[in-house]
PDB file of N, CA and C in Angstrom:
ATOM      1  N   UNK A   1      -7.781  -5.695 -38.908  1.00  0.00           N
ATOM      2  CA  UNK A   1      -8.666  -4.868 -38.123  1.00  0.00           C
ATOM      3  C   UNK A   1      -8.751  -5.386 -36.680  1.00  0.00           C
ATOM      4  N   UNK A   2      -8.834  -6.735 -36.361  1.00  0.00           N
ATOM      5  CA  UNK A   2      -8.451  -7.253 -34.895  1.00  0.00           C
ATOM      6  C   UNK A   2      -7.742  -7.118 -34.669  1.00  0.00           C
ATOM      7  N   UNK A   3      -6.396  -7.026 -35.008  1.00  0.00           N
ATOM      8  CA  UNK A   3      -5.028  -6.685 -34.471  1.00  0.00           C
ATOM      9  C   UNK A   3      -4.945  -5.207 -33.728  1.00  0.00           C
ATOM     10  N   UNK A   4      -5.949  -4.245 -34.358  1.00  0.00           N
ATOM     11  CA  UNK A   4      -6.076  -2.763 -34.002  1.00  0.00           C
ATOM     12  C   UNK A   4      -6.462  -2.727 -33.003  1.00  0.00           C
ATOM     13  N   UNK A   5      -7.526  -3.306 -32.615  1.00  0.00           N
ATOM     14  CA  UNK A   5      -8.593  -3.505 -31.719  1.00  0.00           C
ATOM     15  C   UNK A   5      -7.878  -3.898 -30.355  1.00  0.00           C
ATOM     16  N   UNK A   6      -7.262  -5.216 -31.191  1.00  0.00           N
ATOM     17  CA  UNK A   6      -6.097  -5.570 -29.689  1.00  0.00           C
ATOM     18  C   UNK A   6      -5.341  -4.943 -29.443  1.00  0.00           C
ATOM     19  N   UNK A   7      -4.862  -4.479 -30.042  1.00  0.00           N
ATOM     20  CA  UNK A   7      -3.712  -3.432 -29.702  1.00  0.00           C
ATOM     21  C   UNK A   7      -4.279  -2.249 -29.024  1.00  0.00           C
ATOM     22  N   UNK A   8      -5.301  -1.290 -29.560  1.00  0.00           N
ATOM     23  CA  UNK A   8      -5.842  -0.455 -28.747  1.00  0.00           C
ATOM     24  C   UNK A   8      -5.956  -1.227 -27.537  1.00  0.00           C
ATOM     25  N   UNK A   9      -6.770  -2.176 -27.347  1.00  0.00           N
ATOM     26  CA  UNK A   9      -6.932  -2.558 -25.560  1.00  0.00           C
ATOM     27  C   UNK A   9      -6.178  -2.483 -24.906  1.00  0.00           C
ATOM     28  N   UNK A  10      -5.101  -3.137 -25.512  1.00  0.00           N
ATOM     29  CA  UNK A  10      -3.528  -3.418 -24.461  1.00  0.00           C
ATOM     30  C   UNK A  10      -3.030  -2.286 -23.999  1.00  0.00           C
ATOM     31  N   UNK A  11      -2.709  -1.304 -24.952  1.00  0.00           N
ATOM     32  CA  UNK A  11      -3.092   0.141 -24.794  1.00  0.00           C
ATOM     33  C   UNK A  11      -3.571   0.265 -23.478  1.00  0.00           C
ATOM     34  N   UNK A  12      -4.552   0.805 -23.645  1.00  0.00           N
ATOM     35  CA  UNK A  12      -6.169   1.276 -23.054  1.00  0.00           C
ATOM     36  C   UNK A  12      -5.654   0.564 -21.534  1.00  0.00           C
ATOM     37  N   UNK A  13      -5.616  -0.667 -21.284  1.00  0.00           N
ATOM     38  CA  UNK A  13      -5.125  -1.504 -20.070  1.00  0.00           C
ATOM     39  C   UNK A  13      -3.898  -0.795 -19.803  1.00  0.00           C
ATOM     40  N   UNK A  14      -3.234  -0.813 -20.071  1.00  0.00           N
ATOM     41  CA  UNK A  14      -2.087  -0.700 -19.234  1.00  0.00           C
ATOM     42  C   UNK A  14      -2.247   1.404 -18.713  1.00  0.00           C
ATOM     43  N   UNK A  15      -2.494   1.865 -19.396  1.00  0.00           N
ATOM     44  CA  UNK A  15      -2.862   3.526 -18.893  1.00  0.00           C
ATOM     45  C   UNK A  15      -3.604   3.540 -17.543  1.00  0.00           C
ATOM     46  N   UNK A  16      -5.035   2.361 -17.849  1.00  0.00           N
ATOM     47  CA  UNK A  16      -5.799   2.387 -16.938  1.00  0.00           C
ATOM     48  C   UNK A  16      -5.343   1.887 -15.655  1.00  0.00           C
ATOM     49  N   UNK A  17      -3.889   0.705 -15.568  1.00  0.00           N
ATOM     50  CA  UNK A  17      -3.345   0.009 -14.746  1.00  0.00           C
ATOM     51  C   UNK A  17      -2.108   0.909 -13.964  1.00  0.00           C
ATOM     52  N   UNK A  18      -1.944   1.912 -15.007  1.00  0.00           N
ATOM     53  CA  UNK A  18      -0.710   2.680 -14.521  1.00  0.00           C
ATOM     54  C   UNK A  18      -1.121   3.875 -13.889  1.00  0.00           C
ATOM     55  N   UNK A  19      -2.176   4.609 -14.369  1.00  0.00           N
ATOM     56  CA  UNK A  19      -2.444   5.886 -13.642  1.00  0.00           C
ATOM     57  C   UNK A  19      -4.256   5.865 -12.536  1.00  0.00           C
ATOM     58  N   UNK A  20      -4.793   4.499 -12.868  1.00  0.00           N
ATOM     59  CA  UNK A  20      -6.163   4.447 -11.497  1.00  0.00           C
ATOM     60  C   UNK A  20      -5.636   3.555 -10.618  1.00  0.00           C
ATOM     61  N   UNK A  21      -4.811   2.587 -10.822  1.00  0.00           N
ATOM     62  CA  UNK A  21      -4.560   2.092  -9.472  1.00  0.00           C
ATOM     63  C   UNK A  21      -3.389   3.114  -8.532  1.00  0.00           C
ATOM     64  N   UNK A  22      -4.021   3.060  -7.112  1.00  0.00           N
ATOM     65  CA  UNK A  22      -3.500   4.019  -6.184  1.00  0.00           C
ATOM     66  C   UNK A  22      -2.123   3.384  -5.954  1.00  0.00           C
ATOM     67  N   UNK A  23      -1.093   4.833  -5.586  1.00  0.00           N
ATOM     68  CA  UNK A  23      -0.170   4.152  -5.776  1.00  0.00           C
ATOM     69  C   UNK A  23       0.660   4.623  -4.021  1.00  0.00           C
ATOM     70  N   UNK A  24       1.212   4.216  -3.458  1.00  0.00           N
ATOM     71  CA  UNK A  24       1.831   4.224  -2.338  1.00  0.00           C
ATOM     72  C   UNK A  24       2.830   5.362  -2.275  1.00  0.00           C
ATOM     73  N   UNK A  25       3.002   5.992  -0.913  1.00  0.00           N
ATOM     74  CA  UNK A  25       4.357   6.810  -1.032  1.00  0.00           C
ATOM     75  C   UNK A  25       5.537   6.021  -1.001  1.00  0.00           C
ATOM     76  N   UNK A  26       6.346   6.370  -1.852  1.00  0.00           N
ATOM     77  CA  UNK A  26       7.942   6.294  -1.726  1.00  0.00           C
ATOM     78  C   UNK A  26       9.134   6.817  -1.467  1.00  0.00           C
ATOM     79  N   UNK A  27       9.792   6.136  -1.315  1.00  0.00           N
ATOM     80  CA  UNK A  27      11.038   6.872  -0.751  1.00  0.00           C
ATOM     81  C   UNK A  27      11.758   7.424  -2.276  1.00  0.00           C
ATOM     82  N   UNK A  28      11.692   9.210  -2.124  1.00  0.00           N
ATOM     83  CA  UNK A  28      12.700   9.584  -3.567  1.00  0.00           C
ATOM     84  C   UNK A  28      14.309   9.301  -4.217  1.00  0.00           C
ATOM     85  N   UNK A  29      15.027   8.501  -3.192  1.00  0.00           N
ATOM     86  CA  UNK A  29      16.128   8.304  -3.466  1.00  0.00           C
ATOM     87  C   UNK A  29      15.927   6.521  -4.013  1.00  0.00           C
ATOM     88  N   UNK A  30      15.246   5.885  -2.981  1.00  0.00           N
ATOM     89  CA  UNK A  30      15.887   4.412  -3.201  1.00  0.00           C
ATOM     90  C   UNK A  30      14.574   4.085  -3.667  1.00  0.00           C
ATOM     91  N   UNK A  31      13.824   4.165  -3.900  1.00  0.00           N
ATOM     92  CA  UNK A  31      12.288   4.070  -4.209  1.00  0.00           C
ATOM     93  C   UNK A  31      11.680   2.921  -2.976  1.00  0.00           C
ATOM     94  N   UNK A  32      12.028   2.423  -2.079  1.00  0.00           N
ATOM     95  CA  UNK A  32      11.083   1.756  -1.006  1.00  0.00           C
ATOM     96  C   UNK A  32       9.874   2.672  -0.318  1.00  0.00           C
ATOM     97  N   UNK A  33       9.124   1.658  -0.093  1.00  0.00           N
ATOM     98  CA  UNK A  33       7.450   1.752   0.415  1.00  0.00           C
ATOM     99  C   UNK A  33       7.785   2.695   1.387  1.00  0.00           C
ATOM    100  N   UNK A  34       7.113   3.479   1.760  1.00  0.00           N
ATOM    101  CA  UNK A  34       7.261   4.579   3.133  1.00  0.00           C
ATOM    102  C   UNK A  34       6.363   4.497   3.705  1.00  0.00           C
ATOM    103  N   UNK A  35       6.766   3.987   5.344  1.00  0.00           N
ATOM    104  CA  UNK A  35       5.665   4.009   6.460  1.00  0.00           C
ATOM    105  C   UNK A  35       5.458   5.040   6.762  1.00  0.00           C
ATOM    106  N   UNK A  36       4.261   5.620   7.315  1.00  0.00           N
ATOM    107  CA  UNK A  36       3.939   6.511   7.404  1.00  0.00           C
ATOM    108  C   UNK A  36       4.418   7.034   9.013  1.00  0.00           C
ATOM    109  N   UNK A  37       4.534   6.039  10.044  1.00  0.00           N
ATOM    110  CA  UNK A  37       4.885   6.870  11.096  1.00  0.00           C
ATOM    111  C   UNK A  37       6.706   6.765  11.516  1.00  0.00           C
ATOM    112  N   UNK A  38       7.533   6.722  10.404  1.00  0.00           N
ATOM    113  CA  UNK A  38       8.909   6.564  10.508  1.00  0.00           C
ATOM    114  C   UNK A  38       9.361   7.985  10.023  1.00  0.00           C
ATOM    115  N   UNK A  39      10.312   9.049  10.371  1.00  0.00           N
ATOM    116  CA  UNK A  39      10.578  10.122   9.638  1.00  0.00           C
ATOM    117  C   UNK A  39      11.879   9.528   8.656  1.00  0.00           C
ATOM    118  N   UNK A  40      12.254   9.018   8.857  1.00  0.00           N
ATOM    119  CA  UNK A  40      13.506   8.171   8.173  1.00  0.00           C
ATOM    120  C   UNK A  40      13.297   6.862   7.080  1.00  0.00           C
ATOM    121  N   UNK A  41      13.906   7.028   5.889  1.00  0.00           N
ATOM    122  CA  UNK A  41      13.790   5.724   5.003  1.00  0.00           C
ATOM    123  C   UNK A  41      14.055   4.605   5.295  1.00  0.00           C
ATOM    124  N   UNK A  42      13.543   3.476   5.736  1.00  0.00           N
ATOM    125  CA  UNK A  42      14.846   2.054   6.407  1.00  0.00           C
ATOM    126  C   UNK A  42      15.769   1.919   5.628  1.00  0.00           C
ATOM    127  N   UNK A  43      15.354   2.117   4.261  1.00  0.00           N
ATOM    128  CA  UNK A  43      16.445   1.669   3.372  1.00  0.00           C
ATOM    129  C   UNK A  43      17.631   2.389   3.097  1.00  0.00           C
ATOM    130  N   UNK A  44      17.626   4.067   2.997  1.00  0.00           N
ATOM    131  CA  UNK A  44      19.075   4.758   2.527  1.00  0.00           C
ATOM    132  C   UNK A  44      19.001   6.012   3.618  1.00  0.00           C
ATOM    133  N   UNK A  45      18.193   5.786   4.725  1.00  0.00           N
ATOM    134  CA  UNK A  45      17.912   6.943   5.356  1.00  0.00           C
ATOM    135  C   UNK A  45      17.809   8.067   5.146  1.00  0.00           C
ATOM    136  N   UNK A  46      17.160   8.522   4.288  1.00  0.00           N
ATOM    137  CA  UNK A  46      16.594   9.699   3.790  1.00  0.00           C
ATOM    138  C   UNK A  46      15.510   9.824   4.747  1.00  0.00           C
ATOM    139  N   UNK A  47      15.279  11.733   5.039  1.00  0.00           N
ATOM    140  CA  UNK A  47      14.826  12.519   5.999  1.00  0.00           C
ATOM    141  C   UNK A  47      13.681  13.331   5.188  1.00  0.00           C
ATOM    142  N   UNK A  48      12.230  12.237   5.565  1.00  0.00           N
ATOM    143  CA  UNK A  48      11.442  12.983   4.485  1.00  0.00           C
ATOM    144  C   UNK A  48      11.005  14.334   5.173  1.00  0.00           C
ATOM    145  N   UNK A  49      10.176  15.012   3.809  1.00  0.00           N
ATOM    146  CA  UNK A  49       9.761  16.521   4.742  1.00  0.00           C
ATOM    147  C   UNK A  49       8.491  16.131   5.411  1.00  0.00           C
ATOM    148  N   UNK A  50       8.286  17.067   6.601  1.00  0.00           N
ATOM    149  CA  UNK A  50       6.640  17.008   7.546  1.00  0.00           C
ATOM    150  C   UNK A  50       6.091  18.120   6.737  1.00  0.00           C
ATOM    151  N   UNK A  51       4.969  17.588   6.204  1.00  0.00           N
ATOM    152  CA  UNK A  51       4.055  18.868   5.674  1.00  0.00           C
ATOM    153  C   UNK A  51       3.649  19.648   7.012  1.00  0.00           C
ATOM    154  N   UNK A  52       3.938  20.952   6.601  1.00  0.00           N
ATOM    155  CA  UNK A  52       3.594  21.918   7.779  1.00  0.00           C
ATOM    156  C   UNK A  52       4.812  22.703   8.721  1.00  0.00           C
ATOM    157  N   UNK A  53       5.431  21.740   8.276  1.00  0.00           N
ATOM    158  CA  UNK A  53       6.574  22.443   8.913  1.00  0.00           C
ATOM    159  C   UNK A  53       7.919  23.384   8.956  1.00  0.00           C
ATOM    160  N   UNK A  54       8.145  24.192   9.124  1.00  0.00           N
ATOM    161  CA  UNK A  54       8.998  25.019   8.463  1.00  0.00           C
ATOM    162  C   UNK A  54      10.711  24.572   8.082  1.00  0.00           C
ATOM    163  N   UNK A  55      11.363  24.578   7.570  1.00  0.00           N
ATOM    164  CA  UNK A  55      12.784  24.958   7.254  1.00  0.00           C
ATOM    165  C   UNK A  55      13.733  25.627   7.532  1.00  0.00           C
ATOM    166  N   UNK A  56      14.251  25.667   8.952  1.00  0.00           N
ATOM    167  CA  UNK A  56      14.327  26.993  10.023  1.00  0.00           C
ATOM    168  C   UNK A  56      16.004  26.549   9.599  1.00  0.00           C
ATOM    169  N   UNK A  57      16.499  25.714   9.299  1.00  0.00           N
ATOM    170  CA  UNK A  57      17.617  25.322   9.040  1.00  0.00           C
ATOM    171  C   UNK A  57      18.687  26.416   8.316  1.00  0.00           C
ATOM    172  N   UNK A  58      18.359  27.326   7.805  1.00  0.00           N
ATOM    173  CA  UNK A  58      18.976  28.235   6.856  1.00  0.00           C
ATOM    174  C   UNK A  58      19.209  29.838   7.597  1.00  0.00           C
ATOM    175  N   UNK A  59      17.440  29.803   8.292  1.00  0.00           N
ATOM    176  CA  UNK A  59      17.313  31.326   8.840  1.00  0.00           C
ATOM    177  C   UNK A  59      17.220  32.052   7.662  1.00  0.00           C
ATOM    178  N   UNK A  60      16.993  33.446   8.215  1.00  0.00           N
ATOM    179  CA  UNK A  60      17.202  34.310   7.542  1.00  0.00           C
ATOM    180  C   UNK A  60      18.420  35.046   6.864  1.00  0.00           C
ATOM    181  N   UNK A  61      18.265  35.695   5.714  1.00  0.00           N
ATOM    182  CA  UNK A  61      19.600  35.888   5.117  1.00  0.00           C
ATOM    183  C   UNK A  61      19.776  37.755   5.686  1.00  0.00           C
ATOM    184  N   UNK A  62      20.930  37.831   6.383  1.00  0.00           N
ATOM    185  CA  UNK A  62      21.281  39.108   6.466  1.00  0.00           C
ATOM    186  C   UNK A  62      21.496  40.215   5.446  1.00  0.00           C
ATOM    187  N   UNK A  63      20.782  41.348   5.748  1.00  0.00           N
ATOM    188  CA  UNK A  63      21.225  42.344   4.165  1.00  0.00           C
ATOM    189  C   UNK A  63      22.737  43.147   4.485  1.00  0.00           C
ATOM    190  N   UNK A  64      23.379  43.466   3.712  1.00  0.00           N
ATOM    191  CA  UNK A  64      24.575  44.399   4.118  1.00  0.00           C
ATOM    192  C   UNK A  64      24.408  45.474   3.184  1.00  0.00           C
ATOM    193  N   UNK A  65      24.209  46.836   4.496  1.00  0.00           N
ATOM    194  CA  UNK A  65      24.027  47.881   4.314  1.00  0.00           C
ATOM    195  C   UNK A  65      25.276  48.626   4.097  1.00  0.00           C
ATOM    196  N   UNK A  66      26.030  48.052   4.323  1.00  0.00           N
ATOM    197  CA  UNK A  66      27.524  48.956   3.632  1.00  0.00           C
ATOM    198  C   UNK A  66      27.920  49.133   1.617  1.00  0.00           C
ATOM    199  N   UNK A  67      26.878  48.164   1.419  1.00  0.00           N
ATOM    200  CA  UNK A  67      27.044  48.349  -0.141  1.00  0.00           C
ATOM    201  C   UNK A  67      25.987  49.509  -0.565  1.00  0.00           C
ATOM    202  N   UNK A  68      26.535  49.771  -1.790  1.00  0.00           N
ATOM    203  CA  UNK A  68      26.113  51.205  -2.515  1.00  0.00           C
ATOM    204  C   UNK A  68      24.291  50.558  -2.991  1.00  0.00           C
ATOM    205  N   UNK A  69      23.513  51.231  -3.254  1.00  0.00           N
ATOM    206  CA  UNK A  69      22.206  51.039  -3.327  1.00  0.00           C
ATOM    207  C   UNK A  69      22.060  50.468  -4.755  1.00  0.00           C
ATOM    208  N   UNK A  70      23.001  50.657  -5.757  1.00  0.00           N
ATOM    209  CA  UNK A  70      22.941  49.833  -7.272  1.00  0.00           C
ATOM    210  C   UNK A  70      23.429  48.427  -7.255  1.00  0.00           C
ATOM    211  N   UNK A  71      24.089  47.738  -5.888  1.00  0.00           N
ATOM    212  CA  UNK A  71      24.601  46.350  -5.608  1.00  0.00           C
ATOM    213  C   UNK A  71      23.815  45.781  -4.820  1.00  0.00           C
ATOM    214  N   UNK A  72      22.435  46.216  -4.360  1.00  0.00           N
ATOM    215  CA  UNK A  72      21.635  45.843  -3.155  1.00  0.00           C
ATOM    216  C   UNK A  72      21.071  44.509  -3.819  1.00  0.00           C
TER     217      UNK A  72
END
């Protein structure tokens, strides 16, 4: 019955250690710490996103009106 007990805790600890302590941003490729005023990873240079900002990189996609209205 102590063995349960301990075991639940260890349990119980490590959930509490893994999901309430705050955890830092990282970099999604190499996992290093991310400063906050660098747009670039030091480590593999990855180009994080700016919240807020758009994705203008693509534009808009042109429609072509020469196809029949069942291929639109």
């Amino acid at each position: 019955m102590l063995f349960t007990f301990l075991f639940a805790g260890v349990i119980l600890a490590a959930v509490v250690l893994k999901y309430l302590v705050p955890k830092r941003p990282r970099c999604p490729q190499c996992f290093a710490i991310r400063r906050a005023d660098e747009p670039l990873c030091a480590g593999c240079s990855w180009i994080y996103d700016v919240p807020g900002a758009e994705d203008d990189d693509y534009g808009e996609l042109e429609e072509d009106d020469d196809l029949p209205p069942e291929l639109r």
